[in-house]
N, C-alpha and C. Protein backbone atom coordinates (compact mmCIF):
# COMPACT_ATOMS: atom_id res chain seq x y z
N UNK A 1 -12.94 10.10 -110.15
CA UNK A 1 -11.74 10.58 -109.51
C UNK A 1 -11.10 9.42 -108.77
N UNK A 2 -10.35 8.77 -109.30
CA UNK A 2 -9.18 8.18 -108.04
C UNK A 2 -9.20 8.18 -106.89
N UNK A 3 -8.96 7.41 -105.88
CA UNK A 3 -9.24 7.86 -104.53
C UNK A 3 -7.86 8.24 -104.11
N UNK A 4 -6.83 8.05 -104.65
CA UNK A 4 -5.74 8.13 -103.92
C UNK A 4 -5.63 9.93 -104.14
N UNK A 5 -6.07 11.09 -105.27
CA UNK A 5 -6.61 11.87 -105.25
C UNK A 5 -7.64 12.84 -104.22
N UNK A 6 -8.58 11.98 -103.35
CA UNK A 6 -9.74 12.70 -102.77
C UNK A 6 -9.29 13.41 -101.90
N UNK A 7 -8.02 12.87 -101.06
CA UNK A 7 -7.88 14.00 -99.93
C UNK A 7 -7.04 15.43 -100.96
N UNK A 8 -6.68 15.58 -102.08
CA UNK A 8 -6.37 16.91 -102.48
C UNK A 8 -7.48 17.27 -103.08
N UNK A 9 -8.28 16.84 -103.34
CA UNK A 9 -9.97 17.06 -103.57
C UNK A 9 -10.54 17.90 -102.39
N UNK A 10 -10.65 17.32 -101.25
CA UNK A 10 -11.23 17.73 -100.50
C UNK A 10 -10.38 19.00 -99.94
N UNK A 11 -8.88 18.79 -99.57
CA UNK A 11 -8.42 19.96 -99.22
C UNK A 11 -8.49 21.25 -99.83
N UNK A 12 -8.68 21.14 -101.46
CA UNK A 12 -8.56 22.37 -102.27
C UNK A 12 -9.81 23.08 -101.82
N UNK A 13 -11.29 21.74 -101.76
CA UNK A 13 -12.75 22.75 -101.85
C UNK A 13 -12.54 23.12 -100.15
N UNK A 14 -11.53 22.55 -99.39
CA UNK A 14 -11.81 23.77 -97.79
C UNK A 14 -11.18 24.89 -97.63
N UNK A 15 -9.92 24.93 -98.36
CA UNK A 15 -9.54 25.58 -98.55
C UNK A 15 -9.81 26.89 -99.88
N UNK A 16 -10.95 26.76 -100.20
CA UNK A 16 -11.52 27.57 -101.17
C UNK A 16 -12.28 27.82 -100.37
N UNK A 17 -13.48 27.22 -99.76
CA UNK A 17 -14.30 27.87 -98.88
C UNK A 17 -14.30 28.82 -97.60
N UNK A 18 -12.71 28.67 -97.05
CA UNK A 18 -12.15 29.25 -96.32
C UNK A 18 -11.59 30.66 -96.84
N UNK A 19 -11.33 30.69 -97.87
CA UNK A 19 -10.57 31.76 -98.76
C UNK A 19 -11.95 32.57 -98.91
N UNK A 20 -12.88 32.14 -99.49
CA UNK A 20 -14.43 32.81 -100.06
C UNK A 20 -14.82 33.83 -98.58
N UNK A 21 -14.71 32.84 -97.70
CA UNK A 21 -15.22 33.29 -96.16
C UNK A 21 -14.51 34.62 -96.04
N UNK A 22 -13.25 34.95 -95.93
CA UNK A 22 -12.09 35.62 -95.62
C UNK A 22 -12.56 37.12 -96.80
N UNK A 23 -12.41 36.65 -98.08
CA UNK A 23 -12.33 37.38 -98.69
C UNK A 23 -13.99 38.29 -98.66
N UNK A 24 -15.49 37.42 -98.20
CA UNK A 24 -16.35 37.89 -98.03
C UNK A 24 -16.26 38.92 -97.16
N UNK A 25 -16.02 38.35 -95.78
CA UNK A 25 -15.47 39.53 -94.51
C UNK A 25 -15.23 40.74 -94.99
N UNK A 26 -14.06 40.80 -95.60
CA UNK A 26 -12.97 42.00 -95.95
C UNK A 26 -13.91 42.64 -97.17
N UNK A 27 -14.98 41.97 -97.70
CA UNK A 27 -16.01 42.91 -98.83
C UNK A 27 -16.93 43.81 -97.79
N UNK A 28 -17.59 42.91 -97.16
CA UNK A 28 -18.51 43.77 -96.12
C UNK A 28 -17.66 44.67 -95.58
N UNK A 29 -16.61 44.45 -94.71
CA UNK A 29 -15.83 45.54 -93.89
C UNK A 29 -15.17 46.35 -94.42
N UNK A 30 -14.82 46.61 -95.60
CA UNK A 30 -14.14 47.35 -96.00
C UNK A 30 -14.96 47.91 -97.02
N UNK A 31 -16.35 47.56 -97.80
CA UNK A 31 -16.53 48.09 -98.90
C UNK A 31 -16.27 48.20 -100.46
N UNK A 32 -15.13 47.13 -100.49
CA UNK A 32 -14.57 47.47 -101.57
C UNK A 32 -14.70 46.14 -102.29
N UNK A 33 -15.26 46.03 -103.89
CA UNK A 33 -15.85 44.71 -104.63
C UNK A 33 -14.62 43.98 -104.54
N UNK A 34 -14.93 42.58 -104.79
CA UNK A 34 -13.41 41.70 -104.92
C UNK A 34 -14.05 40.89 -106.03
N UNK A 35 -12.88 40.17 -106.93
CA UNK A 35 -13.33 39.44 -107.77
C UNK A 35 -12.39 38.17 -107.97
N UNK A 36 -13.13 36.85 -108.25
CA UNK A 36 -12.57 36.00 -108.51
C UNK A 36 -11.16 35.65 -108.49
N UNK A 37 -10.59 36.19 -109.34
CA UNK A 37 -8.85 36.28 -109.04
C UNK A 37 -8.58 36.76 -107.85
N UNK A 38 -9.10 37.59 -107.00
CA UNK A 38 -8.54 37.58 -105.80
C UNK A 38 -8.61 36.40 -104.85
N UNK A 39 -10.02 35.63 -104.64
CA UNK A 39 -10.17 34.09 -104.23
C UNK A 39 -9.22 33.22 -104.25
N UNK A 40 -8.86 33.12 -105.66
CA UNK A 40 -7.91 31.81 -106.68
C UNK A 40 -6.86 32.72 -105.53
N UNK A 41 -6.13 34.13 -105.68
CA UNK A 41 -4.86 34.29 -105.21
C UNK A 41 -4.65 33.97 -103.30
N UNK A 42 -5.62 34.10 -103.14
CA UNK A 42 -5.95 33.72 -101.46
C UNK A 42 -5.52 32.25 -101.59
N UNK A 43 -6.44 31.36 -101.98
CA UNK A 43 -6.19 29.66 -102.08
C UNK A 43 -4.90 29.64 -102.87
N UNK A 44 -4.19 30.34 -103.72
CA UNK A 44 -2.92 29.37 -104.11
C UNK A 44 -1.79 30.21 -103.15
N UNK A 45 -2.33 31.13 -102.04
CA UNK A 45 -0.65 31.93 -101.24
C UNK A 45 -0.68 30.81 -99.78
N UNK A 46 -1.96 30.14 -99.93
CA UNK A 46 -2.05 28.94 -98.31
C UNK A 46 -1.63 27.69 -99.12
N UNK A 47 -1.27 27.55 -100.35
CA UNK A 47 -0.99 26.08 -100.60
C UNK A 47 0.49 25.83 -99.93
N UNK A 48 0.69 24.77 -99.60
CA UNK A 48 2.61 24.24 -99.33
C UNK A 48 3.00 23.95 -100.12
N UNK A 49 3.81 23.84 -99.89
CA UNK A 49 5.01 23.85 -100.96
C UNK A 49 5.04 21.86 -101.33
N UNK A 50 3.89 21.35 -100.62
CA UNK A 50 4.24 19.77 -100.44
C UNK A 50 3.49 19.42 -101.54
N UNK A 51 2.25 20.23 -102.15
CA UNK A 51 1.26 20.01 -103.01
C UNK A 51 2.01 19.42 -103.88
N UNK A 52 1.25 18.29 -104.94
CA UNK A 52 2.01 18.43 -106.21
C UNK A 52 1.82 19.01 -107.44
N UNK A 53 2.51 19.19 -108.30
CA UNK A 53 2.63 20.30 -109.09
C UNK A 53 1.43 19.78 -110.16
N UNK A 54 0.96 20.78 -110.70
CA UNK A 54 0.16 20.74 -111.66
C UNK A 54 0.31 20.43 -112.79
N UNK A 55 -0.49 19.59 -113.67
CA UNK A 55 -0.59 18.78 -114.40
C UNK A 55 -1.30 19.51 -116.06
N UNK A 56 -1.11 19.19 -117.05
CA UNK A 56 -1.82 19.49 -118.28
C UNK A 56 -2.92 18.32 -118.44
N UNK A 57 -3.81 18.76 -118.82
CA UNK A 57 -5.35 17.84 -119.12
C UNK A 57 -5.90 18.00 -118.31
């Protein structure tokens, strides 16, 4: 990986782990299963708008 890359490296996996956390909570407290796509939709509704856009390959 590039280094000029690592800090969107690193921001995506805290911001995934932060999302996992959140979405764990709301399984225990509420009861109700969550799945994967809900995670991914948590981490891409906190991205900015500054990210850059995604790439093919």
């Amino acid at each position: 990986m590039a280094f000029g890359n690592e800090w969107l490296f690193r921001d995506l996996i805290a911001r995934t782990e932060r999302a996992v956390e959140s979405v764990a909570h709301l399984a225990v407290d509420s009861q109700i299963t969550f799945k994967i796509d809900d995670i991914v939709d948590a981490v891409e509704r906190a991205l900015p708008t500054s990210y850059p856009a995604p790439a093919n390959g």
